[in-house]
Every structure is written in C-alpha cells, then in structure tokens.
C-alpha atoms as a PDB file:
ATOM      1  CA  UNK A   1      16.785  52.718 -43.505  1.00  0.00           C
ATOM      2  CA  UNK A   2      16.979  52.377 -39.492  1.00  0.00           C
ATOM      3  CA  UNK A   3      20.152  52.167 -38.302  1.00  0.00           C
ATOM      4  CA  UNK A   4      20.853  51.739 -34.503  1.00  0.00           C
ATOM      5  CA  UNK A   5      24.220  52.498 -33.240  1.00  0.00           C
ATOM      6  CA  UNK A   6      24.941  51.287 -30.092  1.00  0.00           C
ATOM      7  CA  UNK A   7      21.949  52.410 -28.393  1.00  0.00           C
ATOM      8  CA  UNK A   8      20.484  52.524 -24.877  1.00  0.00           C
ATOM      9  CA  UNK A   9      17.129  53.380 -23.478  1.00  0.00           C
ATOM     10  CA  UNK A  10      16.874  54.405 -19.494  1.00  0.00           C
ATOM     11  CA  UNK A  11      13.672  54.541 -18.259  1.00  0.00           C
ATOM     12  CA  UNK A  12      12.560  55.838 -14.075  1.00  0.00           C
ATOM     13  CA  UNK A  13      16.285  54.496 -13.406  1.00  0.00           C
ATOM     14  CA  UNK A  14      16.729  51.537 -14.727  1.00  0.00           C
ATOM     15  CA  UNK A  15      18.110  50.740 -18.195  1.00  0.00           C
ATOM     16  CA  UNK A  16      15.787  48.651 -20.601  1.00  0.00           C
ATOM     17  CA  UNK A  17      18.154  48.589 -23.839  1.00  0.00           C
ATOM     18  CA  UNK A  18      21.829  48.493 -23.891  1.00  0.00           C
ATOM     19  CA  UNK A  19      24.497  48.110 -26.382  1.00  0.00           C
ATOM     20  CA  UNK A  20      21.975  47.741 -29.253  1.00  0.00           C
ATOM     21  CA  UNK A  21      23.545  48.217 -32.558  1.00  0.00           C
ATOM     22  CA  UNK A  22      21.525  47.081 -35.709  1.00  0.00           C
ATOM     23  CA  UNK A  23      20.640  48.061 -39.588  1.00  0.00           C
ATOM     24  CA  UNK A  24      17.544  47.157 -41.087  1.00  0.00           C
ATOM     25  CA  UNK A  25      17.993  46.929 -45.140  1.00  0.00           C
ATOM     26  CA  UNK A  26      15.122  47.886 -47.529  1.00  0.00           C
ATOM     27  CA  UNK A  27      13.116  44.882 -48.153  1.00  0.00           C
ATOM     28  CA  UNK A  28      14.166  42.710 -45.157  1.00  0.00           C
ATOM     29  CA  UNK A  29      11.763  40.489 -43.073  1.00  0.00           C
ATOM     30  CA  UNK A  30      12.568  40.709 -39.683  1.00  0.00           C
ATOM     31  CA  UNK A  31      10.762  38.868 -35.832  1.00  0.00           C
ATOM     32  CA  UNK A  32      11.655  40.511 -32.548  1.00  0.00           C
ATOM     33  CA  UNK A  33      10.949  38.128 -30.122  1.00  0.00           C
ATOM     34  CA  UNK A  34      11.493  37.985 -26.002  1.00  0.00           C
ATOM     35  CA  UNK A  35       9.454  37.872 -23.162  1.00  0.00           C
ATOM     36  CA  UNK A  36       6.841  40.018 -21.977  1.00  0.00           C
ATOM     37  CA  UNK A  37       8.581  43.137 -20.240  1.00  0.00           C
ATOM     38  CA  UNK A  38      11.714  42.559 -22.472  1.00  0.00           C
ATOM     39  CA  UNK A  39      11.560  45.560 -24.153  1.00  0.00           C
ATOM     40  CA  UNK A  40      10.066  44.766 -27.533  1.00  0.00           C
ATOM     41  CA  UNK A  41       7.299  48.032 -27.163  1.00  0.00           C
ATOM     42  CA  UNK A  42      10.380  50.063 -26.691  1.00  0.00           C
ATOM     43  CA  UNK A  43      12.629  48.571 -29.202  1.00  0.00           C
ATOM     44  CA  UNK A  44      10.197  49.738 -32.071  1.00  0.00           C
ATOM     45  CA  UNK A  45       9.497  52.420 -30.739  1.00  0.00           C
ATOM     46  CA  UNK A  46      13.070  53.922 -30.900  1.00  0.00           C
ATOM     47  CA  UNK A  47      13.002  52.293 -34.535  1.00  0.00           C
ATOM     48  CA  UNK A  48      10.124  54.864 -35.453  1.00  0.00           C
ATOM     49  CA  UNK A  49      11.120  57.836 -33.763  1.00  0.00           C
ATOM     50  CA  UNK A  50       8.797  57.610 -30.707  1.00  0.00           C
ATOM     51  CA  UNK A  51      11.647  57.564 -28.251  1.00  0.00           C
ATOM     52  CA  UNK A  52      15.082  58.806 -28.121  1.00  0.00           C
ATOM     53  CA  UNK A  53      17.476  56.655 -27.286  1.00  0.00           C
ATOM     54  CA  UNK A  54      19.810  58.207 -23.973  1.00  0.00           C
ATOM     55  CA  UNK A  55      23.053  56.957 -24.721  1.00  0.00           C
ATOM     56  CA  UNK A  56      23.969  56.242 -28.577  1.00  0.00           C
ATOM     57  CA  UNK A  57      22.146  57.116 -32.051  1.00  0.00           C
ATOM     58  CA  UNK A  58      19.146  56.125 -33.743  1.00  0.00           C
ATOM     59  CA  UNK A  59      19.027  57.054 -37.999  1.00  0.00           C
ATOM     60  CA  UNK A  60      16.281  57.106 -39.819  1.00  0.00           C
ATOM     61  CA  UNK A  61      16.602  57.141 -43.158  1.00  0.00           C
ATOM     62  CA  UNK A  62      20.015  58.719 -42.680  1.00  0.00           C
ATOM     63  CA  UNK A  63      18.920  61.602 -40.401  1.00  0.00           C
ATOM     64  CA  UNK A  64      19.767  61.278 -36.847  1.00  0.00           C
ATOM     65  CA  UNK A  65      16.380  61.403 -34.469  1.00  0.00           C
ATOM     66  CA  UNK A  66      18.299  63.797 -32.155  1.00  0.00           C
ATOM     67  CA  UNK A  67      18.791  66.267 -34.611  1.00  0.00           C
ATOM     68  CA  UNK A  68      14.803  66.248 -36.531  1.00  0.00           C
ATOM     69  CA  UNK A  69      12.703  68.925 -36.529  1.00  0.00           C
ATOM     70  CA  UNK A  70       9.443  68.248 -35.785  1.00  0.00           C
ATOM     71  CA  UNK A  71       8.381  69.080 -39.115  1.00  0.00           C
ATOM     72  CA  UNK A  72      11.241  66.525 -40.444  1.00  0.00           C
ATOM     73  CA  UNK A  73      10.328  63.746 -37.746  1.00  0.00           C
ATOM     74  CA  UNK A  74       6.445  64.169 -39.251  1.00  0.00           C
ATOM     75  CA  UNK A  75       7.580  63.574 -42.497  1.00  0.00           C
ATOM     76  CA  UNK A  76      10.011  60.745 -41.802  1.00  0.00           C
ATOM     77  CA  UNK A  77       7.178  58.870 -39.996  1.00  0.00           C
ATOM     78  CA  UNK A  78       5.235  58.868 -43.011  1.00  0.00           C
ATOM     79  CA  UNK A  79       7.487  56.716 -44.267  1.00  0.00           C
ATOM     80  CA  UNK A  80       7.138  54.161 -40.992  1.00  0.00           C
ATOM     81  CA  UNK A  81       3.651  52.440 -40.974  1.00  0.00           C
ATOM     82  CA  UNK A  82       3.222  51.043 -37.549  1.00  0.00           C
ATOM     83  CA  UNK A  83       0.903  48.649 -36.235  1.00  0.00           C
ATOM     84  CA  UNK A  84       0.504  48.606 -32.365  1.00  0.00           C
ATOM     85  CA  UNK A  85      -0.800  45.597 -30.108  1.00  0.00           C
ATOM     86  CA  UNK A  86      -3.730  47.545 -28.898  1.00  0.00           C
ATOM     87  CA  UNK A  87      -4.633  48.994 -32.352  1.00  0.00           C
ATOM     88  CA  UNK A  88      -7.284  51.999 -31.105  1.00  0.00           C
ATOM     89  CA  UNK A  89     -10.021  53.914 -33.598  1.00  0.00           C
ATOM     90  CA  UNK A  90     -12.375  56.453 -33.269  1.00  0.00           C
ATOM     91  CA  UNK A  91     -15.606  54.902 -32.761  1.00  0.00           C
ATOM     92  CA  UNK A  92     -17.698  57.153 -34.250  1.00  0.00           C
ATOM     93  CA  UNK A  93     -16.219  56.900 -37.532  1.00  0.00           C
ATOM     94  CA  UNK A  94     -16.524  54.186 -39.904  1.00  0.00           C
ATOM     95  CA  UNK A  95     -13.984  51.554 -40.562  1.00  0.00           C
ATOM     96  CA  UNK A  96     -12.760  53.716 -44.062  1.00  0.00           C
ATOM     97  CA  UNK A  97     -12.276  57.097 -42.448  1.00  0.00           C
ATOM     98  CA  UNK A  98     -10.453  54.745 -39.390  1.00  0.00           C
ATOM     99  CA  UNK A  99      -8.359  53.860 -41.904  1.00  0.00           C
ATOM    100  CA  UNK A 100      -8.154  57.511 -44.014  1.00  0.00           C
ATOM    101  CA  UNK A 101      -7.227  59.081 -40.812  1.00  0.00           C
ATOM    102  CA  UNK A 102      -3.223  59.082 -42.017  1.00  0.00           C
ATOM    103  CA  UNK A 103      -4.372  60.669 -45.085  1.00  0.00           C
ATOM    104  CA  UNK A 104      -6.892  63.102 -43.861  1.00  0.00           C
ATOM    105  CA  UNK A 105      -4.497  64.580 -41.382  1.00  0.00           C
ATOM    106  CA  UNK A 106      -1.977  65.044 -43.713  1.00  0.00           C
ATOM    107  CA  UNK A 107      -3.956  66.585 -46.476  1.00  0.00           C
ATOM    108  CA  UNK A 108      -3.577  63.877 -49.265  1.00  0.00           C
ATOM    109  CA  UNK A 109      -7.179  62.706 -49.037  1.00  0.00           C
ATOM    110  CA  UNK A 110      -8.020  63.564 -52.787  1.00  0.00           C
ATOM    111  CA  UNK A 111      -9.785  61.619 -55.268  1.00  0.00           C
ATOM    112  CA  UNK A 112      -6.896  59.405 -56.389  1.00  0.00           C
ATOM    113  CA  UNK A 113      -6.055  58.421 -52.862  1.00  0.00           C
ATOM    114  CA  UNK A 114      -9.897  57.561 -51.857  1.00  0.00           C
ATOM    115  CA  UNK A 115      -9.836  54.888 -55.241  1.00  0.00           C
ATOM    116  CA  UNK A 116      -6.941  53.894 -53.198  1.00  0.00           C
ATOM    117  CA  UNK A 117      -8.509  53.512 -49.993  1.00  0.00           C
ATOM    118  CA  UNK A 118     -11.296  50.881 -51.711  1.00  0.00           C
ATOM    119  CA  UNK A 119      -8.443  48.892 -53.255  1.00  0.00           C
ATOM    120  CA  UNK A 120      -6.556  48.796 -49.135  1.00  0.00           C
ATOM    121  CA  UNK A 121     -10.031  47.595 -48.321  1.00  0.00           C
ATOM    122  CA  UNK A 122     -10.510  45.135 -50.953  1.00  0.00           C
ATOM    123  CA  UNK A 123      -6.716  43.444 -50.644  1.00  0.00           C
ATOM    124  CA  UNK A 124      -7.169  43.550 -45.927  1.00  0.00           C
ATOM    125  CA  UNK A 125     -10.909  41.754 -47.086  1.00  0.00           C
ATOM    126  CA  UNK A 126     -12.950  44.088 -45.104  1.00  0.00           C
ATOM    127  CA  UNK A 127     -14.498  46.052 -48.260  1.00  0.00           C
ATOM    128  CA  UNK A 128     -17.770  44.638 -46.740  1.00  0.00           C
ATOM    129  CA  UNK A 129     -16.914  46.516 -43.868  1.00  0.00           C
ATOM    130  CA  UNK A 130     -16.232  49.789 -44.801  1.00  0.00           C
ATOM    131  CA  UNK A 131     -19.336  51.278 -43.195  1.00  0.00           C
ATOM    132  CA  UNK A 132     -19.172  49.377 -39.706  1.00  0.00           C
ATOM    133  CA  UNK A 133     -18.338  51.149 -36.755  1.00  0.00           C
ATOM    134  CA  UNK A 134     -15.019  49.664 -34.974  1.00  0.00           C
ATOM    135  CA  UNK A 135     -17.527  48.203 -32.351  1.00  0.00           C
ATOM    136  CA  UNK A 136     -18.821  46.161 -34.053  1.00  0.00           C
ATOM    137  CA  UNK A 137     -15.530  44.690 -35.735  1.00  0.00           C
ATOM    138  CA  UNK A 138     -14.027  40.774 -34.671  1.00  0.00           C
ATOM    139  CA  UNK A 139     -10.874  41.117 -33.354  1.00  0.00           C
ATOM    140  CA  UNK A 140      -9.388  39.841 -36.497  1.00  0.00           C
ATOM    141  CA  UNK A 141     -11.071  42.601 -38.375  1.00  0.00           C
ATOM    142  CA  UNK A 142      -9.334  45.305 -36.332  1.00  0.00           C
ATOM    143  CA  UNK A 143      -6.083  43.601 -36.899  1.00  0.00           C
ATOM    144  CA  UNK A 144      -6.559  43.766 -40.446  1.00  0.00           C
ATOM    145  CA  UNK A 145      -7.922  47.415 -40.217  1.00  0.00           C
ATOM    146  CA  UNK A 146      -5.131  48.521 -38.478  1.00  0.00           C
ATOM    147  CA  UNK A 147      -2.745  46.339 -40.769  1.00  0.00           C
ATOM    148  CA  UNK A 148      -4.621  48.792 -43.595  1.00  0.00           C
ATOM    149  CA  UNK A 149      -4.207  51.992 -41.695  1.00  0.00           C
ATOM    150  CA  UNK A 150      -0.626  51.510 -41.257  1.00  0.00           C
ATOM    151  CA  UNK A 151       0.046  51.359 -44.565  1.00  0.00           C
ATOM    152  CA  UNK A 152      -2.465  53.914 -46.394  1.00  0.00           C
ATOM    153  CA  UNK A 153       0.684  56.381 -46.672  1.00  0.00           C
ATOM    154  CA  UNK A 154       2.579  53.873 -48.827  1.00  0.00           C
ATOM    155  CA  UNK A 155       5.107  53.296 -46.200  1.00  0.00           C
ATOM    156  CA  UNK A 156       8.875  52.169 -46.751  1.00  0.00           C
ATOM    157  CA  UNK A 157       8.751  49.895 -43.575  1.00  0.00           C
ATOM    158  CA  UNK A 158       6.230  48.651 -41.485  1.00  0.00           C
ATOM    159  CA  UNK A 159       6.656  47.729 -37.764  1.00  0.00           C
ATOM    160  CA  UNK A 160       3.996  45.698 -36.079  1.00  0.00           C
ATOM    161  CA  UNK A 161       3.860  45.147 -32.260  1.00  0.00           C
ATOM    162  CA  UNK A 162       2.224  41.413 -31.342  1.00  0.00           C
ATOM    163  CA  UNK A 163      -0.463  41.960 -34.611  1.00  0.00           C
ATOM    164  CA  UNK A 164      -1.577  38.801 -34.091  1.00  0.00           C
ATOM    165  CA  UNK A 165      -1.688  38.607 -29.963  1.00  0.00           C
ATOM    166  CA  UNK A 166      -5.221  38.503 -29.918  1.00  0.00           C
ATOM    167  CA  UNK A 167      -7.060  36.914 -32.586  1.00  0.00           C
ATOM    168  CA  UNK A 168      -7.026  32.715 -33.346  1.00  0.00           C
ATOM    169  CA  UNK A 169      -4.355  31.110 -34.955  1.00  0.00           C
ATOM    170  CA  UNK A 170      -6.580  31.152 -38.317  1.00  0.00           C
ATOM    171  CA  UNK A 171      -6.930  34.934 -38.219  1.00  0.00           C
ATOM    172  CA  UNK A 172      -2.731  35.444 -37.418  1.00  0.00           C
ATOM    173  CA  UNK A 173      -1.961  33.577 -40.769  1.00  0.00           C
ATOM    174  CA  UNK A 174      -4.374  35.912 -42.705  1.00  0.00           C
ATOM    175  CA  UNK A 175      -2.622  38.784 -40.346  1.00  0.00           C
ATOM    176  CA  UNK A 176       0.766  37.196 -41.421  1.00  0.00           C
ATOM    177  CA  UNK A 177       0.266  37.122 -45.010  1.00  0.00           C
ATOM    178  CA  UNK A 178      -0.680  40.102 -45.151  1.00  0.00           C
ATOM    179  CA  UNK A 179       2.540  41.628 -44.070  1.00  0.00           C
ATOM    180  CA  UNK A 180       4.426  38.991 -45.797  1.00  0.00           C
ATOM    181  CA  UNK A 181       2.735  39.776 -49.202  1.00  0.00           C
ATOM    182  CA  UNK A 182       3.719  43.611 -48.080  1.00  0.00           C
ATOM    183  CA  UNK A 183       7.348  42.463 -48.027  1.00  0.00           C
ATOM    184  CA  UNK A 184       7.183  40.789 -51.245  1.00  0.00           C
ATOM    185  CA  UNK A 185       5.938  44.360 -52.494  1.00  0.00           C
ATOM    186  CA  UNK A 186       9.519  45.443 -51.398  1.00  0.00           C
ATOM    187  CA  UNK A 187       8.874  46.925 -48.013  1.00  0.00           C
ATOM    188  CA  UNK A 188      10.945  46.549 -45.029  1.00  0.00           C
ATOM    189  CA  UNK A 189       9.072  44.167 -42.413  1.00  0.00           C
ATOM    190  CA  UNK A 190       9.539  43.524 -38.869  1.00  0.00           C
ATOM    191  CA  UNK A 191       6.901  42.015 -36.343  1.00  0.00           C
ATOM    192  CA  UNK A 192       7.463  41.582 -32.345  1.00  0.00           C
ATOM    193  CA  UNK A 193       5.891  38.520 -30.993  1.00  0.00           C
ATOM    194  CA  UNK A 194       6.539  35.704 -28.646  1.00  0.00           C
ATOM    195  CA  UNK A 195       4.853  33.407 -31.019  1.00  0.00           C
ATOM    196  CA  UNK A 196       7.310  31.089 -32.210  1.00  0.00           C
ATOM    197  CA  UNK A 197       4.924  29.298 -34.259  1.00  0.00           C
ATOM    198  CA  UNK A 198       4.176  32.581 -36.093  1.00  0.00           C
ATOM    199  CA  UNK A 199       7.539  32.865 -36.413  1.00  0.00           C
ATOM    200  CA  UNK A 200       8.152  28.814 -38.201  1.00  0.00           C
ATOM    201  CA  UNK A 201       4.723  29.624 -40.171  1.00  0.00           C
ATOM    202  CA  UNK A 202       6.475  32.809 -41.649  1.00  0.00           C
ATOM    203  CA  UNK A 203      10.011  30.725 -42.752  1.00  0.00           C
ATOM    204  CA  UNK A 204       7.812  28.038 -44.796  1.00  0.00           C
ATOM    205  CA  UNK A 205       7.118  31.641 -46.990  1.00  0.00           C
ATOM    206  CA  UNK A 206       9.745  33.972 -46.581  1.00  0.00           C
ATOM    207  CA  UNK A 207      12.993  34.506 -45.991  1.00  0.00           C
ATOM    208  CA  UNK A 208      13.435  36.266 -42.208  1.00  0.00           C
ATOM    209  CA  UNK A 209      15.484  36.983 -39.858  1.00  0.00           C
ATOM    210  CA  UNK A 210      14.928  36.690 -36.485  1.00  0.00           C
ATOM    211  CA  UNK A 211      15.902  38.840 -33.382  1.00  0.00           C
ATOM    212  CA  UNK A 212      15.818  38.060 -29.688  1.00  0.00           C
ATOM    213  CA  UNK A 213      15.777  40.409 -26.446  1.00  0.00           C
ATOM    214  CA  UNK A 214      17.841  38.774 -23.784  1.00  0.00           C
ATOM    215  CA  UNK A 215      19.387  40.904 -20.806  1.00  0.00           C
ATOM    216  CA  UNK A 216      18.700  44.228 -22.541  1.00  0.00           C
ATOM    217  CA  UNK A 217      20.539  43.051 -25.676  1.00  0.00           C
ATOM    218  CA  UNK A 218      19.316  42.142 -28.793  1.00  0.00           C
ATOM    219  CA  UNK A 219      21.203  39.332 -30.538  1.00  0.00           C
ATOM    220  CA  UNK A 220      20.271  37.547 -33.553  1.00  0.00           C
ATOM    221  CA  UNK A 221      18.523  34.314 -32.525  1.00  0.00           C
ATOM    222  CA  UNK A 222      19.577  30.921 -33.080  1.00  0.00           C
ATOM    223  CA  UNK A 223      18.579  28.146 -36.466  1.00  0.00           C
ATOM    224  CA  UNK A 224      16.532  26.538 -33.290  1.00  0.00           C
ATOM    225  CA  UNK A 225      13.045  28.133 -33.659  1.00  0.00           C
END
C-alpha cells in the first residue's frame, strides 16, 4: 500500500530522513514516535504524497510518486485520509459541510453520501453538533471532526499526526478508539505521537507495531514501551 524504498528527505541543506525503507500492509496498526523536530510531520507526509522524497522512492499503491500525474496523485490521495495536528476548518461553515468538504470538492456529495455523512456524525458522537460553527467546538470535538473528515472518502489508510496532542487524556482514548475501531474495519492505521502511554493504551486493544525516529532513521522500536 506505501512502500518506502530507501528514502531520504533534504530540506534548506540539511537531511531530515535517510536510509528509510518500509512497507505498510493493508490492515496494519502502526505508532511513529520520536521527539519533537524528529521528522514525524515529514515522515507522513512522504507516506501521502505531500513530499517527494530526494534520494530513493516512495509507492503508493504501486505507483511511484515521482512518476503521478496530478490527476493520478488526486485520486490516489483519496484513498489516504489524513488527520493533521493542527486540524483547520472553515469557520463559516458548519461542522457537516467541515466535514463534506472531501466530498463536495470532489463531486460525490449526492444523496447516498449525505445519509452517509449523518451516520460519520453519529459513530465520531458529534451528531448534536452538526450545526455548530468550528468556534465553538472543544478541542476534543475538532479532533473527532477532523478524525470524521479524514475518512468521509472511505479511505484505505489513515495517517494521523499527534490526534490526540491537545485534548485530555479522556478525550485521546475516545480519539484512539476511534481509529482503532477504523482498523478493525480493515483499514491501514498509523498515528505519530510522543505519547507512550497512548501508545501502551492502544496494545491492551490491538495489535501494533511501533516505529521510532532516531538520527534520521526509522527503526522499529523496542518490546520496552
């Protein structure tokens, strides 16, 4: 599904990534973890096509990212939900066309997929909140909104980027189980964070694997965490 091949990222000189070489299977649960500056941002972003990698090659779905149209990169994203750290909405609109926005933009916004859009609501708990403006959202809701968003498309994989960096430790298990239930749906999982208690919470439920950034390398981390 992604395949990295001995990939390196250079960035204003320096190098950030080097020598990363990794396949994610279909319906594998996955943590990135490191500290902050490590490179996690940039790892998943060369997982969803948002960077090019400048040494070494980056498949998605068997198609190599250097050699995508832009029409063919559009539609392989489709397939990648993505949840960033600082999830952003319009604020004018209400939470459900926040989260329709994927659909709207690529013309599937018809009948079926608006019955849809209810039942994302429903199952992310915020079918109370349909109307309200992202202002007026708790942090946790806009996690969960964006959790939604990500994955109105019916995504293959999902990639979230610290989901649960700034909401309580109450609101990162709902965030949690939400992807984890995801996973059990069959998709392909994998969440950056430097929480390692995330990351025990998540093994009591699920079988993961977890990944750590150390000097531009990412290794697979020890049975320690």
């Amino acid at each position: 599904m992604i395949e990295l091949d001995n990939v390196a990222y250079s960035y204003g000189g320096g190098e950030l990534l080097s020598e990363v070489s990794l396949a994610l299977q279909p319906g594998s649960f996955h943590f990135l973890t490191g500290p902050s500056g490590s490179g996690k941002t940039t790892f998943l972003k060369l997982c969803y096509g948002a960077l090019t990698p400048t040494a070494g090659h980056a498949r998605l779905f068997g198609q190599d990212v250097r050699g995508m149209s832009r029409d063919e990169a559009a539609v392989m994203r489709r397939r990648i939900g993505v949840v960033h750290q600082d999830c952003q909405f319009l604020d004018h609109l209400p939470v459900a066309d926040n989260v329709a926005l994927p659909l709207t933009v690529s013309g599937r916004d018809s009948l079926e997929q608006v019955s849809n859009l209810k039942e994302l609501l429903n199952w992310v708990g915020l079918r109370d909140r349909a109307k309200a403006l992202p202002p007026e959202l708790s942090g946790g809701e806009r996690q969960r909104a964006a959790v939604a968003r990500a994955v109105i498309m019916s995504p293959d994989i999902v990639l979230a980027d610290e989901p649960t960096g700034n909401v309580d430790w109450e609101m990162s298990q709902r965030v949690l189980q939400l992807l984890i239930e995801l996973n059990k749906m069959g998709k392909t999982v994998m969440i950056a964070t430097h929480d390692m208690n995330l990351i025990r919470a998540a093994k009591t439920k699920v079988q993961t694997r977890v990944l750590r950034i150390a000097n531009r390398r990412v290794q697979a981390a020890g049975a320690d965490l």
